[in-house]
Protein backbone atom coordinates (compact mmCIF):
# COMPACT_ATOMS: atom_id res chain seq x y z
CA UNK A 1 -16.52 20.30 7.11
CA UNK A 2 -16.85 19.02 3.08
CA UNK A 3 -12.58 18.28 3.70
CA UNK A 4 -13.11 16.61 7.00
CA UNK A 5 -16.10 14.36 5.20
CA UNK A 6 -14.23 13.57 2.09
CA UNK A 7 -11.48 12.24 4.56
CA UNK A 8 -13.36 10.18 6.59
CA UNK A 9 -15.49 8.62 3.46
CA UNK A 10 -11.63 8.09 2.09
CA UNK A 11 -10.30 6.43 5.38
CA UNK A 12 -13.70 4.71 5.41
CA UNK A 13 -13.39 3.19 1.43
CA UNK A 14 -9.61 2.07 2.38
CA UNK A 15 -10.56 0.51 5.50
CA UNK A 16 -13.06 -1.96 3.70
CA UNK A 17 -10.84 -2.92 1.06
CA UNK A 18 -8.41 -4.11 3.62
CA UNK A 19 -11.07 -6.10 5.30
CA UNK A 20 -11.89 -7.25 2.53
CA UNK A 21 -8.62 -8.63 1.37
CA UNK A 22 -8.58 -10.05 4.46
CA UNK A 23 -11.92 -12.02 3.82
CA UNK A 24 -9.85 -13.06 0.56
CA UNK A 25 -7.27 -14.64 2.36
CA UNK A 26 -9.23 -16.37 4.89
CA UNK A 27 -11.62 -17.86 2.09
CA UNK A 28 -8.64 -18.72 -0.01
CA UNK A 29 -7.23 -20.94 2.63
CA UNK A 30 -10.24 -22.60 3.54
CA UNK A 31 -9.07 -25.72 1.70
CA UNK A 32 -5.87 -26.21 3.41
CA UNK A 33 -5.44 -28.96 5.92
CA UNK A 34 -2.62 -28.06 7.66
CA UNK A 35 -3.09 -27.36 11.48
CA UNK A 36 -0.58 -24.66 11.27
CA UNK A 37 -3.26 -22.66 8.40
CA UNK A 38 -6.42 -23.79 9.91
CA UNK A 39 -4.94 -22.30 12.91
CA UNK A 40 -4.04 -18.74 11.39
CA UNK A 41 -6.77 -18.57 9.28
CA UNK A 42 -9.45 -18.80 12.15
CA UNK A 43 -7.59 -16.60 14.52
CA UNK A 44 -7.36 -14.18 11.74
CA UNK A 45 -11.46 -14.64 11.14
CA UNK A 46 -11.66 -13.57 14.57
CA UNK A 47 -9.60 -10.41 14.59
CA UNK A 48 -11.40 -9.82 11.14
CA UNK A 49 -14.95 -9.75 12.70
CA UNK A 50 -13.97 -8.34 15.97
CA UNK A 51 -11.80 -5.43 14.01
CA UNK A 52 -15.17 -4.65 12.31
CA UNK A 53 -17.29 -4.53 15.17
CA UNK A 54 -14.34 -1.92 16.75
CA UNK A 55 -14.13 -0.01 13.36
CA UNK A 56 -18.00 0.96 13.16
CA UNK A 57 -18.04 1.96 16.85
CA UNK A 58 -14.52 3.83 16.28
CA UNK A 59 -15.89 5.49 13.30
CA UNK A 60 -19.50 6.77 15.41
CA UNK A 61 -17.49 8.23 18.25
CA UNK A 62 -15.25 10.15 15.59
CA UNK A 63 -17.93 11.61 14.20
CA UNK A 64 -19.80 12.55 17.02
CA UNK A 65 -16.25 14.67 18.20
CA UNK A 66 -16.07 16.32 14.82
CA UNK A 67 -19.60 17.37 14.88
CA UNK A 68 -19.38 18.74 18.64
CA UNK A 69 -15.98 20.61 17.47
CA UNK A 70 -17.71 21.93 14.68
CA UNK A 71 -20.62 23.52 16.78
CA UNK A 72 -18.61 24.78 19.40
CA UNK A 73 -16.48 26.44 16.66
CA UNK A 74 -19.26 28.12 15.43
CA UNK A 75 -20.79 28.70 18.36
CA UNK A 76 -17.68 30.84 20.19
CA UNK A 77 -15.15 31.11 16.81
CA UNK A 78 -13.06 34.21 18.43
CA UNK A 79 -12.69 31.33 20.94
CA UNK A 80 -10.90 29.29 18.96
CA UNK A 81 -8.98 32.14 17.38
CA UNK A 82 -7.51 33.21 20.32
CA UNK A 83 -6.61 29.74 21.87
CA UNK A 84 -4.73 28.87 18.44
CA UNK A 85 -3.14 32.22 18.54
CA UNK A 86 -1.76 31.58 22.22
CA UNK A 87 -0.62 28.41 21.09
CA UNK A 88 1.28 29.69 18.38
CA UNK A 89 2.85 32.12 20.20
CA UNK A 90 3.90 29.53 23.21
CA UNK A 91 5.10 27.34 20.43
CA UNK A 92 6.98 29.99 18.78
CA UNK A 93 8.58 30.80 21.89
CA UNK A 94 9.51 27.26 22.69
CA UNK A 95 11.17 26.72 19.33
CA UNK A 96 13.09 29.53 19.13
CA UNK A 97 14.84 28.60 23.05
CA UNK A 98 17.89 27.27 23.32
């Protein structure tokens, strides 16, 4: 679980630095008159905000299907084991048809 966490605080950290370049570029243009940039720059405010508001939900429902993978693998682990042991062998097989 530790990998799976440093991932998602990774993913997370790279995330906010894009939104935040983003907040860069619509603050640096904020003195431009042309229609053309005053145009861009709010549509691009609202994909900013609404991109946020999809992120945090996006991030809660990921977490809540790692967490109920994680139980149920340690609930029933031979489970697991033997569906990703079927699986291997069906993809074996599949690969190795011509």
């Amino acid at each position: 679980m530790a990998y799976t966490h440093d991932n998602v605080k990774n993913m997370n950290k790279e995330m906010r630095h894009i939104m935040e370049h983003a907040e860069a570029l619509v603050e640096a243009t904020a003195g431009e008159l042309d229609d053309r940039i005053a145009s861009a720059r709010a549509a691009l405010k609202d994909r900013l905000d609404s991109a946020k508001n999809e992120y945090g939900d996006l991030e809660v429902k990921l977490m809540e299907k790692v967490q109920s993978a994680d139980e149920f693998v340690h609930l029933k682990p031979y489970y697991v084991i033997g569906g990703t042991f079927i699986s291997g062998l069906l993809l074996g097989w599949m690969m190795t048809r011509k």
